[in-house]
N, C-alpha and C. Protein backbone atom coordinates (compact mmCIF):
# COMPACT_ATOMS: atom_id res chain seq x y z
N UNK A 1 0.85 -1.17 0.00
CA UNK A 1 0.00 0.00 0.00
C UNK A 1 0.90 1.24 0.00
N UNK A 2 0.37 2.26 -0.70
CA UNK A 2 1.49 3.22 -1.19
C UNK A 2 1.07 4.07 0.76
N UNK A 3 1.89 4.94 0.57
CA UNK A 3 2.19 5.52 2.16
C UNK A 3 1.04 6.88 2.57
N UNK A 4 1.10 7.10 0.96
CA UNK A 4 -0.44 8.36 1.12
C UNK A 4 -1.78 7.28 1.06
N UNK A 5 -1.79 6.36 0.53
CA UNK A 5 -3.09 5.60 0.84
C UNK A 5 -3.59 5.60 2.08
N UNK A 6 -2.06 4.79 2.98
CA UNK A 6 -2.26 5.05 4.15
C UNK A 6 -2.47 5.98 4.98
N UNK A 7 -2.15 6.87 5.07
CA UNK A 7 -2.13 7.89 5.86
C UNK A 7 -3.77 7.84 5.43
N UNK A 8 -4.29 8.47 4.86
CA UNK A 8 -5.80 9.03 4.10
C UNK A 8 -6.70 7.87 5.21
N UNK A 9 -6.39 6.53 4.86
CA UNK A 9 -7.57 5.41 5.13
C UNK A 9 -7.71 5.56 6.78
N UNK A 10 -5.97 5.94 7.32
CA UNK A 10 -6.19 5.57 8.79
C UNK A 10 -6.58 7.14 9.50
N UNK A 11 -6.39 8.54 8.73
CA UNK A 11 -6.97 9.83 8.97
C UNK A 11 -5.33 10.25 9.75
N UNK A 12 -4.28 9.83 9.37
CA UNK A 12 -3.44 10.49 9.92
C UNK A 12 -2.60 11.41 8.93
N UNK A 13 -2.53 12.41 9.82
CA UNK A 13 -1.73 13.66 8.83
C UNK A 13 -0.34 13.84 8.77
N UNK A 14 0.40 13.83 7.54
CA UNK A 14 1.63 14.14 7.30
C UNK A 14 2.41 14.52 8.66
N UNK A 15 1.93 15.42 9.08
CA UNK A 15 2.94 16.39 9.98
C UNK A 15 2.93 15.52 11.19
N UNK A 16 2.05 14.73 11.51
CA UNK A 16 1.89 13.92 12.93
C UNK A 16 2.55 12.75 12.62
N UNK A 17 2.49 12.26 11.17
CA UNK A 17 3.25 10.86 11.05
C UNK A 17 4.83 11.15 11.20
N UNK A 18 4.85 12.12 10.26
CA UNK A 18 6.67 12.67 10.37
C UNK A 18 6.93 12.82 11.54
N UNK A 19 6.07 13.11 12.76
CA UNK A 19 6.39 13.62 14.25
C UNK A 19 6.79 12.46 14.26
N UNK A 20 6.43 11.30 14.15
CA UNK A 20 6.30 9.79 15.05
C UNK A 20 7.71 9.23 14.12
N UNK A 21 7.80 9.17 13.37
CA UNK A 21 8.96 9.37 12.36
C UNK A 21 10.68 9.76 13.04
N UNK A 22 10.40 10.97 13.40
CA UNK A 22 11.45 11.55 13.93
C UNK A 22 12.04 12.27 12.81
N UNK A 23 11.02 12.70 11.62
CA UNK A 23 11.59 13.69 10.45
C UNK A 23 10.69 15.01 10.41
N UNK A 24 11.41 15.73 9.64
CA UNK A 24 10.52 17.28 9.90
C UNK A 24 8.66 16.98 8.62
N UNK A 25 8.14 17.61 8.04
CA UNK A 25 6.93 17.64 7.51
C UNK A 25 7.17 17.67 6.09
N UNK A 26 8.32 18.42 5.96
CA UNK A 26 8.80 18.94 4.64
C UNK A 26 8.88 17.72 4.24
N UNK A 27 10.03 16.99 4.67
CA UNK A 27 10.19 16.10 4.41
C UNK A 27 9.61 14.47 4.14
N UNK A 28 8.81 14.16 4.99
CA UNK A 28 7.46 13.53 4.84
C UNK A 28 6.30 13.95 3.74
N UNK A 29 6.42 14.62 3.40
CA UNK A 29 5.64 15.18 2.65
C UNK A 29 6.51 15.37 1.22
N UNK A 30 7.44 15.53 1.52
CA UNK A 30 8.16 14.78 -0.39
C UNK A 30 8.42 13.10 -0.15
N UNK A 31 8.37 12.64 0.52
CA UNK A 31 8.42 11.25 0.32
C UNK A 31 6.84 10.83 0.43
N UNK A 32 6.15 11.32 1.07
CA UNK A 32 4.60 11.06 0.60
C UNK A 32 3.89 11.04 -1.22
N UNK A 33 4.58 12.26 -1.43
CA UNK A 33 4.52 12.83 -2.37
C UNK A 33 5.58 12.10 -3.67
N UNK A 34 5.88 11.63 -3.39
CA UNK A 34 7.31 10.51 -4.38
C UNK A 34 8.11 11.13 -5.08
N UNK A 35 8.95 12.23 -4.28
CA UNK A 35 9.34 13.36 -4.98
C UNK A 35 10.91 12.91 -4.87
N UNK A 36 11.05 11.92 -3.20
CA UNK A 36 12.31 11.48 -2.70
C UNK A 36 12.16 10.10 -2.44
N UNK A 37 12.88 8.97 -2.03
CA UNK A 37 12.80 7.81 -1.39
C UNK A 37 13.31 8.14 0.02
N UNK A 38 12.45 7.41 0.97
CA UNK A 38 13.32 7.65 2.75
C UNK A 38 14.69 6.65 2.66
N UNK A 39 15.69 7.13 3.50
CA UNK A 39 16.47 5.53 3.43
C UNK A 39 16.09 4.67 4.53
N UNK A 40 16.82 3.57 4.52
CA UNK A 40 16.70 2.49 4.83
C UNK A 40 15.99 2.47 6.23
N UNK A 41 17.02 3.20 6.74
CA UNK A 41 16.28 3.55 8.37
C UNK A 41 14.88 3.27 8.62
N UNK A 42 14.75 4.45 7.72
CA UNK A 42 13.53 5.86 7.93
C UNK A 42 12.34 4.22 7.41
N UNK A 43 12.88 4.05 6.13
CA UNK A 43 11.71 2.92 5.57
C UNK A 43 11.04 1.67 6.51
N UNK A 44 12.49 1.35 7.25
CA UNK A 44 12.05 0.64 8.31
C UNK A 44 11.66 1.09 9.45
N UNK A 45 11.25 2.39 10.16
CA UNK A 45 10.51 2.82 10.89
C UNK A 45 8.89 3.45 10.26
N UNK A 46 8.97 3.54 9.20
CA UNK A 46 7.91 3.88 8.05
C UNK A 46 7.23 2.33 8.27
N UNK A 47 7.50 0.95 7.87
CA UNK A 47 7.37 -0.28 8.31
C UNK A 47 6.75 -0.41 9.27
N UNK A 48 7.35 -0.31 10.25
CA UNK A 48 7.29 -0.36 11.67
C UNK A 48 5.61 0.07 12.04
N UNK A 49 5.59 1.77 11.80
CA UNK A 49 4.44 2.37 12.20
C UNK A 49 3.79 2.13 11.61
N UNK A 50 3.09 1.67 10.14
CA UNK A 50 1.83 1.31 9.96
C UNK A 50 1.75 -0.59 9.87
N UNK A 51 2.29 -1.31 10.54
CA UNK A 51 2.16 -2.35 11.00
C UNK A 51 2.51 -3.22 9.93
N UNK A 52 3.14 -2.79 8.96
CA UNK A 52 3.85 -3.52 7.76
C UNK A 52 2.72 -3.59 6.84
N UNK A 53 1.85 -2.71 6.84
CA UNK A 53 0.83 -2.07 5.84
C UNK A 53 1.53 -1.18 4.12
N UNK A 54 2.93 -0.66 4.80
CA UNK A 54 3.37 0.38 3.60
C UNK A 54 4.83 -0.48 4.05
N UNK A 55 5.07 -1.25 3.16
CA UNK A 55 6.25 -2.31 2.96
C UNK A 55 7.59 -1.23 2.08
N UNK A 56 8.85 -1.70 1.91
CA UNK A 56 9.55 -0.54 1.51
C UNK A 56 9.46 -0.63 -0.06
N UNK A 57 9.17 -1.89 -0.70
CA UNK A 57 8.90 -2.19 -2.07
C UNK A 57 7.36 -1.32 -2.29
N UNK A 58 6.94 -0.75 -1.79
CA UNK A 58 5.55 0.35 -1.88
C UNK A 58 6.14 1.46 -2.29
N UNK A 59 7.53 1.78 -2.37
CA UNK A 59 8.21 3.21 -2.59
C UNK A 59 8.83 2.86 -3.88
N UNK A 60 8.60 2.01 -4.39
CA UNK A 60 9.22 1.45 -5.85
C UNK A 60 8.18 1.68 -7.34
N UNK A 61 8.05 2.30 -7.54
CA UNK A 61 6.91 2.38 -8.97
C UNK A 61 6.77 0.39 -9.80
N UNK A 62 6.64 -0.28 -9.25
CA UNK A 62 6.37 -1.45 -9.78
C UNK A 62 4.85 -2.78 -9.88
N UNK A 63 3.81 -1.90 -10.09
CA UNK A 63 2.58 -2.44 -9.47
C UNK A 63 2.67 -3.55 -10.78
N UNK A 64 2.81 -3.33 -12.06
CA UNK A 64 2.88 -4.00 -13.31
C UNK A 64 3.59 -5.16 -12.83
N UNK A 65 4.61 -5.07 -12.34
CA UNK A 65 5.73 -6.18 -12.37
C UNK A 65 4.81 -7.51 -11.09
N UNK A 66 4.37 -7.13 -10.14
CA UNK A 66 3.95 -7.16 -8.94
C UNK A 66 2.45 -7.97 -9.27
N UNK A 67 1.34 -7.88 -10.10
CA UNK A 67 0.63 -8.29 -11.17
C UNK A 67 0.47 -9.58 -11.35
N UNK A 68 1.79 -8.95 -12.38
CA UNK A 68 2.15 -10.09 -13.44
C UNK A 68 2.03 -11.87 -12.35
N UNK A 69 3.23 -11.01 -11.56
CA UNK A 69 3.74 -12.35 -11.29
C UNK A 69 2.98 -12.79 -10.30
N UNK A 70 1.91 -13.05 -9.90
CA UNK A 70 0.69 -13.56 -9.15
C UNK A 70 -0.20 -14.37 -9.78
């Protein structure tokens, strides 16, 4: 599930997730936005908080590939 899906379905806002995060808004909000990738860390605390709902392969443009092979 992409990471803005999430946020939207569960009603949590950018600026409160980035709080929980330990990153500023700006920043959450270009990786919401798929402007940046988080690293590794960040992805695995991104993981973490929505209960392995937004996996780090969710930050990858590959839904085609992902599809297919099912």
């Amino acid at each position: 599930m992409r990471l803005q899906t999430y946020l939207e379905v569960e009603k949590i806002s950018i600026a409160g997730f980035a709080r929980a995060c330990g990153v500023g808004r700006r920043t959450m909000h270009r990786i919401v936005l798929g402007v940046c990738l988080p690293r590794r860390a960040l992805m695995m605390r991104i993981y973490e908080l929505t209960h392995g709902a937004v996996t780090p392969n969710d930050f990858y443009e590959l839904p085609e590939l992902a599809q297919e092979a099912a």
